[in-house]
Protein backbone atom coordinates (compact mmCIF):
# COMPACT_ATOMS: atom_id res chain seq x y z
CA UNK A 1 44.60 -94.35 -186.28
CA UNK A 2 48.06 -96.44 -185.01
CA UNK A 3 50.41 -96.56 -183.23
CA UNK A 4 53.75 -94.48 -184.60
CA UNK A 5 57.21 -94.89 -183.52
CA UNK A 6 59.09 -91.18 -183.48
CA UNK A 7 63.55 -91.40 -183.35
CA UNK A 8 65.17 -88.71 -183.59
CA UNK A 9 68.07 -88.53 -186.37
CA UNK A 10 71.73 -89.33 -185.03
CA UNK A 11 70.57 -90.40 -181.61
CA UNK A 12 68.86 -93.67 -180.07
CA UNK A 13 65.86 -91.60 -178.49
CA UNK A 14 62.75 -92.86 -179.53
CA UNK A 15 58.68 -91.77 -178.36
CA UNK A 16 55.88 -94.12 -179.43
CA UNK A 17 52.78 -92.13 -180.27
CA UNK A 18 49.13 -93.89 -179.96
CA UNK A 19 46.61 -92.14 -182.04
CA UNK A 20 43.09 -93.64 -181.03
CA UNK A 21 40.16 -92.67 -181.33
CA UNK A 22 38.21 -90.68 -178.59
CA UNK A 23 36.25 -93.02 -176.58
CA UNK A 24 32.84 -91.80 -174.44
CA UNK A 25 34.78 -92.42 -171.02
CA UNK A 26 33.19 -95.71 -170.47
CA UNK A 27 36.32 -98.02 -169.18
CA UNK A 28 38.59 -98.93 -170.12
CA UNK A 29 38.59 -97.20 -172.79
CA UNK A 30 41.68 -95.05 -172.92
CA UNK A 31 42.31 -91.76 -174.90
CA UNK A 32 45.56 -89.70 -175.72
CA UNK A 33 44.54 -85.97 -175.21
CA UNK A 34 45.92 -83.25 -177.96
CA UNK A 35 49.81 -83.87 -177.26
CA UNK A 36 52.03 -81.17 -178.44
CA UNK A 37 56.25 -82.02 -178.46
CA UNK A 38 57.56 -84.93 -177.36
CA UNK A 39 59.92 -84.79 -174.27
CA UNK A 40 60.90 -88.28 -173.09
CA UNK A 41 62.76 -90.93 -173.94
CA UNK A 42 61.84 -95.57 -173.83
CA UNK A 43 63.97 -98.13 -173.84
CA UNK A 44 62.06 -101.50 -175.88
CA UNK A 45 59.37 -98.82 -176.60
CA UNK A 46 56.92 -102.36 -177.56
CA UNK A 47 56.98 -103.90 -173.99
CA UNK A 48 55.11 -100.54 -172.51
CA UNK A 49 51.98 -98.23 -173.13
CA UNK A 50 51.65 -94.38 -171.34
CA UNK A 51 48.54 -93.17 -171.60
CA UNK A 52 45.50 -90.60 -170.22
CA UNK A 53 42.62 -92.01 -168.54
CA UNK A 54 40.27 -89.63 -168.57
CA UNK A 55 37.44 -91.00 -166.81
CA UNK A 56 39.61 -91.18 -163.58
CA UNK A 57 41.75 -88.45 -164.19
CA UNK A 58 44.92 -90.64 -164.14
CA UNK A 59 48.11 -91.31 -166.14
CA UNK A 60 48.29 -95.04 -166.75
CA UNK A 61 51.44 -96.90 -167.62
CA UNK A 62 50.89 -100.73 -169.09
CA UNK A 63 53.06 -103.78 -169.22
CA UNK A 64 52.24 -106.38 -172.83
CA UNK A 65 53.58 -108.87 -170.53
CA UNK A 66 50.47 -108.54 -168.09
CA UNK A 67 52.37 -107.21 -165.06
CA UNK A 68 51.80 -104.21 -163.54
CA UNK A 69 54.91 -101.72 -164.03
CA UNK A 70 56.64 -99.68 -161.07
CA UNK A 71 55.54 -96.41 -161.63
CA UNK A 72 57.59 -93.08 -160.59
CA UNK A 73 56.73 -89.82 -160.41
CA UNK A 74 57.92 -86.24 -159.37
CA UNK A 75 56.27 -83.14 -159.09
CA UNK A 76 57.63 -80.12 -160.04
CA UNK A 77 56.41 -76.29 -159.85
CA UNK A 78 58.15 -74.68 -163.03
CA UNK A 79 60.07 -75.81 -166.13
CA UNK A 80 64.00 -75.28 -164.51
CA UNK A 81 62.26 -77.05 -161.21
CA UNK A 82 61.42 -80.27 -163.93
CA UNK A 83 65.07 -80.00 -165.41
CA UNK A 84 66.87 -80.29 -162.18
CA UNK A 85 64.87 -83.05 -161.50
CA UNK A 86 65.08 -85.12 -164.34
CA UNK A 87 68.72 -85.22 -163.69
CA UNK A 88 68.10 -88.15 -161.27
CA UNK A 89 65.61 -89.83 -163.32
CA UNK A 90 68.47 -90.28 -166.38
CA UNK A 91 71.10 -91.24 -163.70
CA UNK A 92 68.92 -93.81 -161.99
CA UNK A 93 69.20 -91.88 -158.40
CA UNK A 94 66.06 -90.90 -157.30
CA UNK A 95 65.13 -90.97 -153.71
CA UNK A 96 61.36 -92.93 -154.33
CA UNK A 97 59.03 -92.97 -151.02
CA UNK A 98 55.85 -95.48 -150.78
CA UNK A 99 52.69 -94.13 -150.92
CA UNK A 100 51.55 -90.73 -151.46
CA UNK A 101 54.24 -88.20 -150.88
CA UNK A 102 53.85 -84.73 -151.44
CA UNK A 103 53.48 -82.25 -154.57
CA UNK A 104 56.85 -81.93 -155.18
CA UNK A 105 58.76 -84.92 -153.59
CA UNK A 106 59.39 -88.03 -155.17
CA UNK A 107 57.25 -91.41 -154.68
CA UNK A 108 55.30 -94.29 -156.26
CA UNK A 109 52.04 -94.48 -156.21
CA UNK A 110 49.70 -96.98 -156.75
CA UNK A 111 46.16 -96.57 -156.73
CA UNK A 112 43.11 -99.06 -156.93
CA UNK A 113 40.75 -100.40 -159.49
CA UNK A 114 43.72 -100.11 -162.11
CA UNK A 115 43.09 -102.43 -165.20
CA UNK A 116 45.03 -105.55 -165.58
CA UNK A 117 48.62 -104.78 -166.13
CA UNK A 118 48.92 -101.67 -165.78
CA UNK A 119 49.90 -99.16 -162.90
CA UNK A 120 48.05 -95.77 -162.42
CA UNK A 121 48.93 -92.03 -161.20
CA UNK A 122 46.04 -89.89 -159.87
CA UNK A 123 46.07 -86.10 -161.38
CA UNK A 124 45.03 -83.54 -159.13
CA UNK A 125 42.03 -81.42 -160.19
CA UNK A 126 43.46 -77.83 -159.87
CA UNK A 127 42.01 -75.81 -162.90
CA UNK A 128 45.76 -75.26 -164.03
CA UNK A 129 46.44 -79.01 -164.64
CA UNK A 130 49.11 -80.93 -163.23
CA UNK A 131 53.01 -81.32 -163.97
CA UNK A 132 55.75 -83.75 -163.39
CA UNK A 133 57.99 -86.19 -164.37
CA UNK A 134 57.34 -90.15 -164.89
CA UNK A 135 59.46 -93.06 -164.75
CA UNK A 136 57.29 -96.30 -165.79
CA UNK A 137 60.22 -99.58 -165.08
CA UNK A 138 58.86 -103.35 -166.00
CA UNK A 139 59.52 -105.35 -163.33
CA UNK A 140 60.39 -108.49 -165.30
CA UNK A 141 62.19 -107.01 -168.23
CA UNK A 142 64.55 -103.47 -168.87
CA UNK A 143 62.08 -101.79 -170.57
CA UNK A 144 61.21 -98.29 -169.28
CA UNK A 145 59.50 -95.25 -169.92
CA UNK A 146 60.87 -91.67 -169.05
CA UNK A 147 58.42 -89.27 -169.82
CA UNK A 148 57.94 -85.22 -168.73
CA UNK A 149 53.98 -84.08 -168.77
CA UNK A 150 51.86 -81.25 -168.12
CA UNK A 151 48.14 -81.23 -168.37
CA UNK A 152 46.49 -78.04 -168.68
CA UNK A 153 42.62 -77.07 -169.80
CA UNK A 154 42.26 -80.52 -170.90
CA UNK A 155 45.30 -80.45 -173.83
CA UNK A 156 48.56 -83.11 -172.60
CA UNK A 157 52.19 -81.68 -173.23
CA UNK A 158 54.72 -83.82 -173.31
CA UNK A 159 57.25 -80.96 -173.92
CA UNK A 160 58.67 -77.99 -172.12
CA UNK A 161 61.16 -76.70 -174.78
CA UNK A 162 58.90 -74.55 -176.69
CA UNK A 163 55.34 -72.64 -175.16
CA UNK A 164 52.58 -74.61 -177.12
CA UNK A 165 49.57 -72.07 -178.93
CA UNK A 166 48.42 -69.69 -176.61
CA UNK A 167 44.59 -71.00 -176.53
CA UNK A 168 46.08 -74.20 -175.19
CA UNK A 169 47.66 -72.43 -171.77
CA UNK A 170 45.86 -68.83 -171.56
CA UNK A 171 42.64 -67.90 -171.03
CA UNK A 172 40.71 -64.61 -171.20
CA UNK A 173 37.59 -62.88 -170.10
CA UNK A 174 35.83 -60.45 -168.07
CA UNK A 175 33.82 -60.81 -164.80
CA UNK A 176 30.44 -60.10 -166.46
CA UNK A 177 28.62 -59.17 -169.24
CA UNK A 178 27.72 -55.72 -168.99
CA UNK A 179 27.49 -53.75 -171.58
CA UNK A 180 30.65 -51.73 -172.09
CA UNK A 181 30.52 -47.45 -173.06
CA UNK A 182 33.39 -44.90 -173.16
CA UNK A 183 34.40 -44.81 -169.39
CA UNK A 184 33.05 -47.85 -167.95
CA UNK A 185 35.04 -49.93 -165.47
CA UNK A 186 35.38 -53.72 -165.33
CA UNK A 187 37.55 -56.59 -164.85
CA UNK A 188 39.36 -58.56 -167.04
CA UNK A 189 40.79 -61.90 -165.95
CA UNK A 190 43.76 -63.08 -167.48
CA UNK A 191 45.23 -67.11 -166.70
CA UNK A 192 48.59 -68.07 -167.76
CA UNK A 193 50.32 -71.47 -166.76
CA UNK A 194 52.99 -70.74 -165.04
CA UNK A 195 54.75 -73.63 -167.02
CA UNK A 196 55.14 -72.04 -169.62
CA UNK A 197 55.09 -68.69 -168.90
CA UNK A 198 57.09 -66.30 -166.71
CA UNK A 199 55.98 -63.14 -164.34
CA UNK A 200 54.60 -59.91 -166.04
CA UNK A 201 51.58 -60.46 -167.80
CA UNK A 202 50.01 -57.50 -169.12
CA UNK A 203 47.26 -55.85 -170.81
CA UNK A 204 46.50 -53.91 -173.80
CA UNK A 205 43.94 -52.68 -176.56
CA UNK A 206 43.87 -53.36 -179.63
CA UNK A 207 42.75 -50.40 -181.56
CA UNK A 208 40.41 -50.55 -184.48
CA UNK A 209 43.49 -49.65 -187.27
CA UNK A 210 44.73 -52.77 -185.53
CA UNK A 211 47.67 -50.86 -183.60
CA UNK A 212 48.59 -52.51 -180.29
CA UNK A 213 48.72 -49.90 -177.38
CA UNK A 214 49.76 -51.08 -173.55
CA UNK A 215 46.90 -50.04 -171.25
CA UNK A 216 48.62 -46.96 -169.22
CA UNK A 217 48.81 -47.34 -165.23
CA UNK A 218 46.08 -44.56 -165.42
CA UNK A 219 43.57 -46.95 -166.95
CA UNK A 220 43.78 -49.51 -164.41
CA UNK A 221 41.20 -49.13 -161.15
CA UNK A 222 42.19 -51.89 -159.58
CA UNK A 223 45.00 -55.31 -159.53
CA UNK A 224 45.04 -58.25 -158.35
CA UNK A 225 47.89 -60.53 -159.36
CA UNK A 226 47.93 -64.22 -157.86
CA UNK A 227 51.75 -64.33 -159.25
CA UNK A 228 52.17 -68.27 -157.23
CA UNK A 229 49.34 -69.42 -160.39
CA UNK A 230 49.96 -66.76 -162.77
CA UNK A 231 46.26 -65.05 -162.73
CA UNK A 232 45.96 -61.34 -163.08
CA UNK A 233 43.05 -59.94 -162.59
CA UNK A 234 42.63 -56.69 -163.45
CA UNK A 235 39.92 -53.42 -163.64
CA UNK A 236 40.49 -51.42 -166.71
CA UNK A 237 39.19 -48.04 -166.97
CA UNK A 238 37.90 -47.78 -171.07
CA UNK A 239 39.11 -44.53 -172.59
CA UNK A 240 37.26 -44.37 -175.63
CA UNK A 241 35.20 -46.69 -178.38
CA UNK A 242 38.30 -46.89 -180.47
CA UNK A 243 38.74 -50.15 -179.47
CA UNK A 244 37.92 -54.13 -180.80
CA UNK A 245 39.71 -55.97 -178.46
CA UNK A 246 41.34 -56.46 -175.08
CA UNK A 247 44.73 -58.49 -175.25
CA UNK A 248 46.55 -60.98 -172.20
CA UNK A 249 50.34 -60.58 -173.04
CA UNK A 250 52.27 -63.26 -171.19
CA UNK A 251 56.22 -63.63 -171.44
CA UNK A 252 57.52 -66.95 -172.40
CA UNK A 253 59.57 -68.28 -169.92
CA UNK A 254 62.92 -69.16 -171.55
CA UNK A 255 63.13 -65.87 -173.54
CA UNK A 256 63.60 -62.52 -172.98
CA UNK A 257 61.92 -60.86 -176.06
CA UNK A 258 58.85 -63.64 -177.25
CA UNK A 259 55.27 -62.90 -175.78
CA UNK A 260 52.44 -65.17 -176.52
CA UNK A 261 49.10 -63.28 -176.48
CA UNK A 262 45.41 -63.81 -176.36
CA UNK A 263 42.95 -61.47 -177.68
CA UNK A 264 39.20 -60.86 -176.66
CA UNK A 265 36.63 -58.99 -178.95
CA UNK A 266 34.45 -56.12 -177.17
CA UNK A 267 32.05 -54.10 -178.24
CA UNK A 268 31.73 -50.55 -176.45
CA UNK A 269 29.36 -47.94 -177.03
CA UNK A 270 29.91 -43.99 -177.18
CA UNK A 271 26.76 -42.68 -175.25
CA UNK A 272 25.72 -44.68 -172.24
CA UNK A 273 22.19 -44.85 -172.35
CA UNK A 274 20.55 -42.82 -169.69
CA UNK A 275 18.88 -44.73 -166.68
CA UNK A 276 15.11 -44.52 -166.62
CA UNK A 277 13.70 -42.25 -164.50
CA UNK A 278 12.16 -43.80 -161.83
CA UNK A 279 8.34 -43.66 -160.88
CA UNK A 280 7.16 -40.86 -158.74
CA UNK A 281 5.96 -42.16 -155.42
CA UNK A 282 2.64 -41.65 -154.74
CA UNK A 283 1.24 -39.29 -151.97
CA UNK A 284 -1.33 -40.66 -149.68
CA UNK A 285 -3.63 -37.73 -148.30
CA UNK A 286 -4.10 -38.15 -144.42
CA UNK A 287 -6.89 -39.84 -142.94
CA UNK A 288 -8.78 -38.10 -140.38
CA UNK A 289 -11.25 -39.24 -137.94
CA UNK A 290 -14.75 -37.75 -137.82
């Protein structure tokens, strides 16, 4: 437990990292969720804190000298969106608006109930997290805080250079639980952030030698692919019980050849087992009156 102070070799870039441990959500206890990369870059890193509040879903940035910081933030859709934004934050030229703007536009916010000396950011709940960029300025000394986020499934990246481990920003299951046999058909749902990640995720088997095979356009009943959030959901047809495991292949965005996938173990049968037969009705003789 600390606090660690990261610079990078030949170059005045610095990231202080607090490792704390995780509280019960009880304020104001605040926690650091599993960070991955660092991304930003502080100027007298000591004067300011950036942190997770996970109680009110919020980013929180924190003065030592007791006054609450300006806090800026834009929202971006995409990795090159974040990039073309950041531009302004380095060059000091962003357009800020009061209040509380829109997903994409630039603004500061300020919400209530924020503890002393420090300025907050509410997150929005969508299950694929929330992304931007953060500009945290003291108002009585230089001392800032430029800092790119994403916060996906509950893990905080604070880098978009590389895709993080695919358990982190894919998931992978199926619709229900039925029991699976040569020729059933059911849906798997893959979700990929779209931060990471670019269009064309696809499925495939895995056999039981281990091979990798690309599920054929005959196997698949039915598609649905939400391609603004990066869900597929798709009906596979199974072919046979040569198989231990349906994979999610998702293309990482920056590159044209590396894949991050995620696997799930199934379990199919040969022989579906035959319904049983249903009881006869029974036949009511006719009543007659005397």
């Amino acid at each position: 437990m600390g606090k660690y102070l990261c610079i990078a070799e030949g170059s005045k870039r610095r990231v202080r990292i607090s490792v704390l441990p995780k509280g019960d959500g009880v304020y104001p206890v605040r926690e650091k969720r599993q960070a991955y990369g660092t991304g930003g870059y502080q100027e007298a890193p000591d004067a300011l804190d950036f942190s997770y509040d996970g109680r009110y879903h919020r980013m929180l940035c924190c003065s030592r000298a007791g006054t609450p910081p300006k806090l800026t933030f834009a929202g971006c859709t995409s990795i090159v969106d974040c990039e073309i934004k950041s531009a302004c934050f380095r060059e000091g030229q962003c357009e800020a608006r009061e209040g509380a703007g829109d997903s994409s536009g630039y603004y500061n916010k300020y919400i209530g109930l924020d503890p002393p000396g420090c300025t907050g950011h509410s997150l929005r709940s969508d299950p694929n997290g929330d992304m931007g960029l953060f500009l945290c300025q003291d108002t009585s000394s230089p001392a800032m805080i430029y800092q790119p986020f994403q916060l996906n499934r509950g893990n905080l990246f604070m880098s978009f250079q590389e895709a993080p481990p695919p358990d982190k920003v894919m998931t992978l299951d199926r619709a229900t639980n039925e029991e699976l046999f040569e020729g059933s058909e059911t849906q798997f749902r893959c979700n990929s952030s779209r931060f990471f990640f670019g269009f064309g995720v696809r499925f495939a088997f895995e056999r039981l030698n281990g091979d990798l095979e690309f599920i054929p356009d005959a196997d698949v009943v039915n598609d649905l692919y939400f391609v603004n959030n990066h869900r597929r959901h798709t009906t596979l047809r199974i072919p046979d019980a040569n198989i231990k495991s349906v994979v999610c292949a998702a293309p990482v965005w920056n590159s044209p050849t590396e894949w991050r996938m995620l696997s799930l173990p199934v379990t199919i049968s040969r022989n579906r087992r035959p319904d049983p037969t249903p009881p006869r009705p029974r036949t009511q003789r006719p009543k007659y009156s005397p």
